[in-house]
Structures are given as C-alpha cells and as structure tokens.
N, C-alpha and C. Protein backbone atom coordinates (compact mmCIF):
# COMPACT_ATOMS: atom_id res chain seq x y z
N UNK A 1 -213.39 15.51 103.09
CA UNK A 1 -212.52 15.76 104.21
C UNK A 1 -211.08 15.67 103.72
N UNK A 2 -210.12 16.84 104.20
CA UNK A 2 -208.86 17.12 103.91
C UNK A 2 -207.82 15.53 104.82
N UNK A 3 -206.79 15.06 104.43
CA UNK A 3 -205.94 13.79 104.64
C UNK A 3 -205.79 15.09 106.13
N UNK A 4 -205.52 15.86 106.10
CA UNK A 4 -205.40 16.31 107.36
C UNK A 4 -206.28 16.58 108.24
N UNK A 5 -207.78 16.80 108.36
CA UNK A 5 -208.85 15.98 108.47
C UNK A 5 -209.17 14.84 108.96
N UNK A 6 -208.59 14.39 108.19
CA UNK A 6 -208.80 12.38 108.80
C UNK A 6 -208.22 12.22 108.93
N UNK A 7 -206.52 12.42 109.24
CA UNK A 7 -206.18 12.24 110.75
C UNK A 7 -206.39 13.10 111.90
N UNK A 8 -206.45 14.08 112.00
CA UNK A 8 -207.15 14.64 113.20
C UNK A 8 -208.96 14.05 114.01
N UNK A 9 -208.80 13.57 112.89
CA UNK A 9 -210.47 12.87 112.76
C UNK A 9 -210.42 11.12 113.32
N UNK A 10 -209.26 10.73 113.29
CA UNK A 10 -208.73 9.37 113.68
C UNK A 10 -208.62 9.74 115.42
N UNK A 11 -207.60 11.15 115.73
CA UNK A 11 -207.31 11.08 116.88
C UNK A 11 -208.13 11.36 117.66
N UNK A 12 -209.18 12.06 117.59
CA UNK A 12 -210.25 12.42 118.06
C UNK A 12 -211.33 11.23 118.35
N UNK A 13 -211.28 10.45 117.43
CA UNK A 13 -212.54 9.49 117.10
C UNK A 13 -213.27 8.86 118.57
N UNK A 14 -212.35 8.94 119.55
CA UNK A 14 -212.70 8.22 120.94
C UNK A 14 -213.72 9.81 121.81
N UNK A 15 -213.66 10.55 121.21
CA UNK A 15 -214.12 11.69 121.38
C UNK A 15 -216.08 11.99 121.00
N UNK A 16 -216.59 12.82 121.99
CA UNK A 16 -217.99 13.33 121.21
C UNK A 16 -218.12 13.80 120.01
N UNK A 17 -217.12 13.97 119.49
CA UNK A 17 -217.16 15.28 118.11
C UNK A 17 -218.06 15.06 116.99
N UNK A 18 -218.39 16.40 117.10
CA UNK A 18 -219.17 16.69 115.57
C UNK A 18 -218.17 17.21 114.42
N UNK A 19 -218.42 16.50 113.28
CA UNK A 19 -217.78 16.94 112.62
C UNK A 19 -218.48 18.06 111.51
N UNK A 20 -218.20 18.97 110.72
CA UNK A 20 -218.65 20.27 110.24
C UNK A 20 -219.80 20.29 110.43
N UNK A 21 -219.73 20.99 111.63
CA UNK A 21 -221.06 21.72 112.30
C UNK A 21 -220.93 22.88 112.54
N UNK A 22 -222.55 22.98 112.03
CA UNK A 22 -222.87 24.45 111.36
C UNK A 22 -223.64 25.39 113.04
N UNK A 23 -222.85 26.14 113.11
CA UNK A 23 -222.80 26.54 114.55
C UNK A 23 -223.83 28.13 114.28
N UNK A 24 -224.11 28.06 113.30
CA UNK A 24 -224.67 29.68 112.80
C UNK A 24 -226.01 29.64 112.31
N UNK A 25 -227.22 30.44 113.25
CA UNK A 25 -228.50 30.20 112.79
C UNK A 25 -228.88 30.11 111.51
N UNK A 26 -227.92 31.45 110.59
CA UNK A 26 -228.41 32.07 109.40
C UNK A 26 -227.09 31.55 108.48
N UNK A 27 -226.04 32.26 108.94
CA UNK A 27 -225.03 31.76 107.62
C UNK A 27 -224.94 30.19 108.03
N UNK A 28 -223.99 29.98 106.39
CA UNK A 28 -223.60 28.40 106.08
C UNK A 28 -222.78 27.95 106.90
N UNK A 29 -221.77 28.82 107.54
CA UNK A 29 -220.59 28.62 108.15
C UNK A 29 -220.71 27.48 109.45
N UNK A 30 -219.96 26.47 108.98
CA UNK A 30 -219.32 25.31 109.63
C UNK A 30 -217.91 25.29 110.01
N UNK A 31 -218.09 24.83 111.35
CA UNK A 31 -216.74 24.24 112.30
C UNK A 31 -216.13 22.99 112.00
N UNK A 32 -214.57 22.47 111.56
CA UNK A 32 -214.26 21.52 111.19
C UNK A 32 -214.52 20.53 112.14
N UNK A 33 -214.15 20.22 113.14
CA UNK A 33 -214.55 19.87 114.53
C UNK A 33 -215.27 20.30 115.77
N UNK A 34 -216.03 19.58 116.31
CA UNK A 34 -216.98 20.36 117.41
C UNK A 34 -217.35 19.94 118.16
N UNK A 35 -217.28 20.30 119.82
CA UNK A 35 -217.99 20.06 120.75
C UNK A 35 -218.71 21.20 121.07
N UNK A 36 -220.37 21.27 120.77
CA UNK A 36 -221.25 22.28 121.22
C UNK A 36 -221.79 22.03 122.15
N UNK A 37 -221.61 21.10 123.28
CA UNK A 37 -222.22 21.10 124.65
C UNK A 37 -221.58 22.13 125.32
N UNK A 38 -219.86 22.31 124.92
CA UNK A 38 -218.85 23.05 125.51
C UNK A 38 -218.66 24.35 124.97
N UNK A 39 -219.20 24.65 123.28
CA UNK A 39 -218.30 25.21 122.69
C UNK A 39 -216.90 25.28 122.11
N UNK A 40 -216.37 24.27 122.30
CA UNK A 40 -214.71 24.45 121.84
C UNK A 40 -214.98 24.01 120.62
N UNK A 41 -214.30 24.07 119.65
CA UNK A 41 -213.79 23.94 117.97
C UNK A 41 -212.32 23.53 117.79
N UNK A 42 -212.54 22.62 116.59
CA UNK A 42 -210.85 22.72 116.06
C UNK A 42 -210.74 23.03 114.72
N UNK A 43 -210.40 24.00 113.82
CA UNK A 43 -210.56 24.24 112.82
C UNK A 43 -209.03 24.11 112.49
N UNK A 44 -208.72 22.90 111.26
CA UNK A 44 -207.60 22.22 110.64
C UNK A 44 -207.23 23.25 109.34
N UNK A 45 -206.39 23.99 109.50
CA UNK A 45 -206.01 25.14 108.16
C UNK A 45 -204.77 24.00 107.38
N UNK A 46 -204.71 24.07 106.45
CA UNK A 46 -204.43 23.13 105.09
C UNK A 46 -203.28 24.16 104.92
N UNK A 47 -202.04 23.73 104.25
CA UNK A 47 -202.14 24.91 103.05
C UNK A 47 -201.02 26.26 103.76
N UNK A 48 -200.89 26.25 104.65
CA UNK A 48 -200.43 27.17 105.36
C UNK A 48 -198.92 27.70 104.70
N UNK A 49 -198.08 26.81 104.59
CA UNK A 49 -196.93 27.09 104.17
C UNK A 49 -197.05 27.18 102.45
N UNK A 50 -197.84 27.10 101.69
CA UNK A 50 -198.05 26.87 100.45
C UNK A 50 -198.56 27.98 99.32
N UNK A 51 -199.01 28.86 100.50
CA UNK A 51 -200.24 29.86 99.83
C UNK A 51 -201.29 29.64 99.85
N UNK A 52 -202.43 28.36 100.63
CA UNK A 52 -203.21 27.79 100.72
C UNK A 52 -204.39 28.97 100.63
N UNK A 53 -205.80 28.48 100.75
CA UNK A 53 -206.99 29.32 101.00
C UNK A 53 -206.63 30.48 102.87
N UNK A 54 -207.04 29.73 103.44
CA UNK A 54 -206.83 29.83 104.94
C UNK A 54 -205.50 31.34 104.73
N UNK A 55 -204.38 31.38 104.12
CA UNK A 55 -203.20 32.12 103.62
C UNK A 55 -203.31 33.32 103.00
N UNK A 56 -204.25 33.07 101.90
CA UNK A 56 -204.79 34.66 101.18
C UNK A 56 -205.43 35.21 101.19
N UNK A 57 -205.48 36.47 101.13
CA UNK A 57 -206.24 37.84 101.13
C UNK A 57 -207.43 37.55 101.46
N UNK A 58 -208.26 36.49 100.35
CA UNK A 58 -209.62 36.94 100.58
C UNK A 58 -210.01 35.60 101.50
N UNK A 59 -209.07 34.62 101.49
CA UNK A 59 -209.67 33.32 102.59
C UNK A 59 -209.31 34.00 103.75
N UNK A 60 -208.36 34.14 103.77
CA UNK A 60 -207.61 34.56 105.38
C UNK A 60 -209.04 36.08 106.14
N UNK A 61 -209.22 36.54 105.48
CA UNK A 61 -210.66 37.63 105.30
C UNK A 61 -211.98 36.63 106.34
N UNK A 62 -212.44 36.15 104.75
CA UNK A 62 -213.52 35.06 105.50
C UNK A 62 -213.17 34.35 107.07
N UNK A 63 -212.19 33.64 106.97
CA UNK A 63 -211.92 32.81 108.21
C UNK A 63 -211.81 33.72 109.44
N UNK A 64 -211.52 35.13 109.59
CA UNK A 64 -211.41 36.02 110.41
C UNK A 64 -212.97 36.26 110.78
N UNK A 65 -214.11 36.33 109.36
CA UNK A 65 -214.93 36.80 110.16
C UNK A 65 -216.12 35.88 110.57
N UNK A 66 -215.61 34.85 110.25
CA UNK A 66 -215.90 33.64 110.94
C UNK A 66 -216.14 33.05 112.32
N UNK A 67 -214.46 33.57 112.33
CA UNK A 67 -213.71 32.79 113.66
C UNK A 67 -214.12 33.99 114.80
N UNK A 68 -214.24 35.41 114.23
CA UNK A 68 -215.07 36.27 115.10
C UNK A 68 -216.27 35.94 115.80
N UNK A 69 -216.99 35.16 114.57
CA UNK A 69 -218.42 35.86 115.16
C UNK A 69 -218.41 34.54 116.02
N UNK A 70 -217.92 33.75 115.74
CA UNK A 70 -217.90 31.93 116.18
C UNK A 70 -217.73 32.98 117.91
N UNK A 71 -216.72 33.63 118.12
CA UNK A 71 -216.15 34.05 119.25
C UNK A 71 -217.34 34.74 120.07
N UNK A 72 -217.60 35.61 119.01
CA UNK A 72 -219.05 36.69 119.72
C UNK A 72 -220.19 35.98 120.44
N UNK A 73 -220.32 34.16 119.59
CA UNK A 73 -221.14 33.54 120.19
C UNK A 73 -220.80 32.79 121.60
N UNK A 74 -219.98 32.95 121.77
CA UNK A 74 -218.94 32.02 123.03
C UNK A 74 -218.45 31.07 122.84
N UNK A 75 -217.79 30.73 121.17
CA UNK A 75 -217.03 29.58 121.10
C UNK A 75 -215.75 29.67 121.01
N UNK A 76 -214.60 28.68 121.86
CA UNK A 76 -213.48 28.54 121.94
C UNK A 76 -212.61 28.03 120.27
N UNK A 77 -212.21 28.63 120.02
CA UNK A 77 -211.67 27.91 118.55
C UNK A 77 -210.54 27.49 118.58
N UNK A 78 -209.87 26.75 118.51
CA UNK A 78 -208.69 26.20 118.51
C UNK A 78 -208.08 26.16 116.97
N UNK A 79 -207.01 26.80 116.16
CA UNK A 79 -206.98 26.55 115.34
C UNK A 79 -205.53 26.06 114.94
N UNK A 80 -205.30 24.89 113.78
CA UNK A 80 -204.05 23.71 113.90
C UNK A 80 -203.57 24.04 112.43
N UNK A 81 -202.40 23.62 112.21
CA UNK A 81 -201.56 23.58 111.06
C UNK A 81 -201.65 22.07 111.05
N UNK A 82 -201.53 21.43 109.82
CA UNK A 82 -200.55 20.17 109.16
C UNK A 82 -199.71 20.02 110.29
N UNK A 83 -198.84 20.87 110.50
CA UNK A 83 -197.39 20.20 110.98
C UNK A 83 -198.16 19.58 112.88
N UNK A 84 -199.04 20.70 113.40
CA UNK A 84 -199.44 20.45 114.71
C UNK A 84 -200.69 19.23 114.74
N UNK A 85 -201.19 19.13 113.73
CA UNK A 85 -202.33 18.02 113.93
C UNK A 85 -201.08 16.54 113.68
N UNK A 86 -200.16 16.44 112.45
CA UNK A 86 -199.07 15.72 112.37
C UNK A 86 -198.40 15.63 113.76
N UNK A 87 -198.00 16.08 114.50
CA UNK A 87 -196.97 16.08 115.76
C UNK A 87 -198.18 15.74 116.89
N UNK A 88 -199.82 15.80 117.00
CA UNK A 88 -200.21 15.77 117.80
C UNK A 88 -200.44 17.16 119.03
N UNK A 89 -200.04 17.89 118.61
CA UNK A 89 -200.34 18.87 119.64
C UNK A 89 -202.00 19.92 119.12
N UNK A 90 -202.01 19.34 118.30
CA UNK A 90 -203.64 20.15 117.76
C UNK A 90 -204.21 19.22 118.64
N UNK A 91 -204.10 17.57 118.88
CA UNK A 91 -205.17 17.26 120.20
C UNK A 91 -204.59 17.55 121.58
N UNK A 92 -203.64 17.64 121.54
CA UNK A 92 -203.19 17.84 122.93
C UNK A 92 -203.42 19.30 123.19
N UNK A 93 -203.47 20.22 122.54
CA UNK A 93 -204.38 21.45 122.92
C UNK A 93 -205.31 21.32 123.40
N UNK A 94 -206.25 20.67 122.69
CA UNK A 94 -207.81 20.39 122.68
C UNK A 94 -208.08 19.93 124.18
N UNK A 95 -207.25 18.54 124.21
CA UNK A 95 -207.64 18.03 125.87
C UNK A 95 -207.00 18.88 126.87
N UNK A 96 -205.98 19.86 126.31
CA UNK A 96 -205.63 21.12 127.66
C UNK A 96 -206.91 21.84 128.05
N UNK A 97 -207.32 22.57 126.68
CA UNK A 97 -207.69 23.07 127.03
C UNK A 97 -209.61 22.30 127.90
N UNK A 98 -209.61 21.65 127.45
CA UNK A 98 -211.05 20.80 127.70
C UNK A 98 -210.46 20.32 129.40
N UNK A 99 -209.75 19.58 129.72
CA UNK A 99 -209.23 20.00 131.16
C UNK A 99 -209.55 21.47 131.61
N UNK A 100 -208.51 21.87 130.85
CA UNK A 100 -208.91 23.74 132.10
C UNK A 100 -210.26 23.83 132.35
N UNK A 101 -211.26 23.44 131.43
CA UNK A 101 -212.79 23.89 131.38
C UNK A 101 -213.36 22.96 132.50
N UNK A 102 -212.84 21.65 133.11
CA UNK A 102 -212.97 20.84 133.86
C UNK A 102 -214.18 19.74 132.95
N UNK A 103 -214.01 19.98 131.39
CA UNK A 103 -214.26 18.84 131.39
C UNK A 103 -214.12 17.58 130.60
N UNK A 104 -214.84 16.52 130.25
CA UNK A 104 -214.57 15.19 129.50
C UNK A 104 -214.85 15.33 127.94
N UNK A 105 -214.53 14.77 127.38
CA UNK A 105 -214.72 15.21 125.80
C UNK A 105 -215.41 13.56 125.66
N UNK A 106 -214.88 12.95 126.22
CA UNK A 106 -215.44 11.66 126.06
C UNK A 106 -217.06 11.39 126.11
C-alpha cells in the first residue's frame, strides 16, 4: 500500500471498506477502496504531478479501461490525487457523495 494509501486508509478506517477489491469476474482488476453493497470506489492516483503510472500513455490507457468497465458495471468511482486525499476532500467526496445515495458507509 502507497503512504498515500494509508492515509486515506486511516481516514476511512471507521468505514465498511474493502480494500483492493477485485470487482471483475474474469480480469485481475482491483479497486483501491470499496464499498460493493453500494458500488462507490476510491481509487488513490500517486504520481500525478511527477509523470507517475496513472500519468502515461500506457497507465493512463489501462486505468481508462478499467475505470470504464468498473462504470459499465454500475460502479461510482471516485478518483483522488495526493494533494486531495492530503487536504481531505478525497473523503469528503466520498461521504457527499454516499449522502446523495442516502446512505451510511458506516
């Protein structure tokens, strides 16, 4: 787990979450964070300002068709930078949006 990871993984902790769960019958592909009663996701991109994976050609590729099919299945993805899981608004998304849905993450 990425230091950005475990703290998003700290703020959450009072939370149901699964952590990399594999949301896909057939492929490998795992969600960094997860509530699958609901569907919502938080997937923590690293790296962003750096040239990171998540940043180039062929990551930025993968994570698209990922975060697609994640979508095709009816999952909400939420996805956070360093700077927003740091400032807190990668959870404060999360519980917006888990409010709008009317419900508890707890």
């Amino acid at each position: 787990m990425s230091e950005l990871e475990e703290l998003f993984n700290e703020q959450v902790k009072d939370t149901a979450v699964e952590r990399q769960y594999r949301f896909h019958p057939v492929r490998r592909w795992k969600l960094d964070f997860a509530y699958p009663q609901i569907q919502i996701a938080v997937e923590v991109d690293g790296g962003t300002w750096s040239k990171g994976r998540h940043t180039r050609g062929a990551g930025y590729e993968q994570d698209c068709e990922k975060l697609n099919t994640a979508a095709i299945m009816g999952w909400t993805v939420l996805r956070a930078t360093g700077k927003m899981v740091k400032d807190g608004r990668a959870r404060q998304a999360l519980t917006d949006l888990a409010e709008a849905r009317g419900v508890s993450l707890v």
